[in-house]
Protein backbone atom coordinates (compact mmCIF):
# COMPACT_ATOMS: atom_id res chain seq x y z
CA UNK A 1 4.28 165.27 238.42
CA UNK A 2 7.17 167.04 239.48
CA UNK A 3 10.52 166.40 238.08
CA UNK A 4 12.40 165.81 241.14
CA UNK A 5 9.35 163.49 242.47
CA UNK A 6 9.75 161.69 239.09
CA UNK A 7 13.45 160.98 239.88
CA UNK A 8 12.64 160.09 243.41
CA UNK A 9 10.15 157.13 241.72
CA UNK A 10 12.00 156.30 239.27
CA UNK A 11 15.54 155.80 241.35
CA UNK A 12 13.19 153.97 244.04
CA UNK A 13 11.83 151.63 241.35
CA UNK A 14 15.55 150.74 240.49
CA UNK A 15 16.90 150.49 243.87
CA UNK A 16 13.85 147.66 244.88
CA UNK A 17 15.24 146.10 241.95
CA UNK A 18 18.31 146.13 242.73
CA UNK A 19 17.93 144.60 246.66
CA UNK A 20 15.57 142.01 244.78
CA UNK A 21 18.31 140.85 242.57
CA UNK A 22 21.30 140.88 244.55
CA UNK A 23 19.42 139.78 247.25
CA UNK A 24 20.85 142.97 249.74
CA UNK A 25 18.67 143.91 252.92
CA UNK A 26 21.92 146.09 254.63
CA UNK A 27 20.50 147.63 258.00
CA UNK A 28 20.41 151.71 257.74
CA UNK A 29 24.31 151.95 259.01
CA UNK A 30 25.42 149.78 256.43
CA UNK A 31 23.31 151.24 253.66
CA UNK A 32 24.56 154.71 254.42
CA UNK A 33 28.26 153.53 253.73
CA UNK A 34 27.38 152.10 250.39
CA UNK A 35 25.90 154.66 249.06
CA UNK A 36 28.48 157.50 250.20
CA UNK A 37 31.33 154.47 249.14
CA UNK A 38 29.42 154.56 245.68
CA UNK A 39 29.01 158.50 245.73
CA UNK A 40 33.11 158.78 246.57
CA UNK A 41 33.90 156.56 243.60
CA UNK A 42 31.53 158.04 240.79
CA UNK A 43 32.82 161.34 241.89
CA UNK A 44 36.14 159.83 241.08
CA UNK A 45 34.96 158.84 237.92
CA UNK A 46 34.33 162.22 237.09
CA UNK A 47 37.67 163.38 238.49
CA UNK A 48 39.44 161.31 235.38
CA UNK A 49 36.92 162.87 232.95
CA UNK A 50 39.01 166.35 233.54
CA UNK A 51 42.68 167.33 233.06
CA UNK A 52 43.54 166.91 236.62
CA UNK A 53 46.43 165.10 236.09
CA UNK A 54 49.55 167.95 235.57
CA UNK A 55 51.74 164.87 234.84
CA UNK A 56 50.09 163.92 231.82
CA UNK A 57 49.68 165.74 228.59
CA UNK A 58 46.03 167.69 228.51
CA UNK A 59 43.02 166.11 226.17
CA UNK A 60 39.57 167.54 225.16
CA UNK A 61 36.92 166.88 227.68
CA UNK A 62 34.58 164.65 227.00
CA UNK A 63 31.37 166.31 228.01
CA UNK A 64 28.82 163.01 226.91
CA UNK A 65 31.47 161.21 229.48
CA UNK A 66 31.42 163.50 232.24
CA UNK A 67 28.21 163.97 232.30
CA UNK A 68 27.46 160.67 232.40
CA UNK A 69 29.23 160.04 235.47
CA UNK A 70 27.31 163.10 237.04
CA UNK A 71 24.10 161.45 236.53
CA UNK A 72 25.87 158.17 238.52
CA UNK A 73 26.51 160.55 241.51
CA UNK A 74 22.98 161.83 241.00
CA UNK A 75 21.97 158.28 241.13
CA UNK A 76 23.91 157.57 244.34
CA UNK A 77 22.68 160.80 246.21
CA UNK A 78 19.36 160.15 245.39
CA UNK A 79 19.38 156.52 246.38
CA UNK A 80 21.00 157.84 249.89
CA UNK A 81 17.90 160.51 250.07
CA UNK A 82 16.01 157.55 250.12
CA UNK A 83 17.38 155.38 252.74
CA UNK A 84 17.14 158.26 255.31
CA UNK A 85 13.06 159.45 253.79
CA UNK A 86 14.26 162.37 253.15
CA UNK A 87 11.48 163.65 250.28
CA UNK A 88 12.03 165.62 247.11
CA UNK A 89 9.91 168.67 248.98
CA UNK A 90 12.24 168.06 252.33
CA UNK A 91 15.10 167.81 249.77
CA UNK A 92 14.15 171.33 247.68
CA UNK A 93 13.21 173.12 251.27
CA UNK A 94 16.74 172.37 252.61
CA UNK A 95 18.63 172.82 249.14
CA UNK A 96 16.76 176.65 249.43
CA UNK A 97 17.39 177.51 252.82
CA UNK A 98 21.01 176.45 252.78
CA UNK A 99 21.70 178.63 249.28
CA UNK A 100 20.14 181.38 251.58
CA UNK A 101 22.64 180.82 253.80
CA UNK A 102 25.15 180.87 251.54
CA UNK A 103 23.83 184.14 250.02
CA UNK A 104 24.35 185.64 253.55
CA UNK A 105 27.46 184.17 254.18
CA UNK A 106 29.32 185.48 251.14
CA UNK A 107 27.55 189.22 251.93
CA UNK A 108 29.11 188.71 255.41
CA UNK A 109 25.63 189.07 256.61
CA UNK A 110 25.69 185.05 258.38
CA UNK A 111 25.53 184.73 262.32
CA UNK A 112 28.02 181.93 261.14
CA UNK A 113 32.21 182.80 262.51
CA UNK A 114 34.41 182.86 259.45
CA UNK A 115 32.59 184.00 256.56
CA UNK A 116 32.98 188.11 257.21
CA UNK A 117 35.93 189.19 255.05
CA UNK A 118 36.46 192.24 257.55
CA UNK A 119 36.91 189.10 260.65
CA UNK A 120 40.30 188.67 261.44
C-alpha cells in the first residue's frame, strides 16, 4: 500500500472514532471550519516552537516538539482532505501540477500576471 493511502486510512479510522465518541455529525460547512480552526491553531503551535518572539531572549529549538506539532497540522489537513473526498491520487496529481506551476512561475515562464521579474 502506498504511504499516503496508508495515512488516508489510518487518519479516516481516527476521525470515525472521533465523531463516534464525541458524538459530532457537523454538516460539510461546519466541518470545513473545524478543521481549518484546528489547522490555524496547530500551526500556531508550531509558531511558539521557533524564536519568533524578538522580545524574548532566543532558546534551542526543539526539533522532537516542532515536529510534533507538524504531524498535528498533517493530521488536520488530512482530516479536511477527507471531508471534501479529495483522494491521496487526486491529492499527489494536484500537489504535482501546482509545483509545476510554481516551477514556471519562478522561471517567469507562467501565463499567471505578477510572477515575471522583468513585469513592471
Amino acid at each position: 500500500m502506498d504511504k499516503l493511502d496508508e495515512i488516508f486510512r489510518l487518519q479516516s479510522q481516527l476521525d470515525a472514532k472521533i465523531a463516534e465518541k464525541h458524538k459530532v455529525d457537523f454538516d460539510l460547512d461546519t466541518w470545513i471550519e473545524k478543521e481549518i480552526l484546528a489547522i490555524i491553531s496547530e500551526l500556531g503551535e508550531v509558531l511558539d516552537e521557533t524564536n519568533f518572539k524578538w522580545w524574548k531572549n532566543p532558546r534551542k529549538i526543539d526539533k522532537k516538539a516542532l515536529k510534533e506539532e507538524i504531524i498535528d497540522v498533517f493530521h488536520f489537513l488530512i482530516s479536511l482532505c477527507l471531508k471534501v473526498n479529495l483522494s491521496p491520487q487526486e491529492l499527489y496529481e494536484a500537489y504535482v501540477a501546482k509545483n509545476n506551476e510554481n516551477h514556471l512561475r519562478q522561471e517567469g515562464l507562467s501565463s499567471k500576471k505578477g510572477y515575471d521579474i522583468n513585469e513592471s
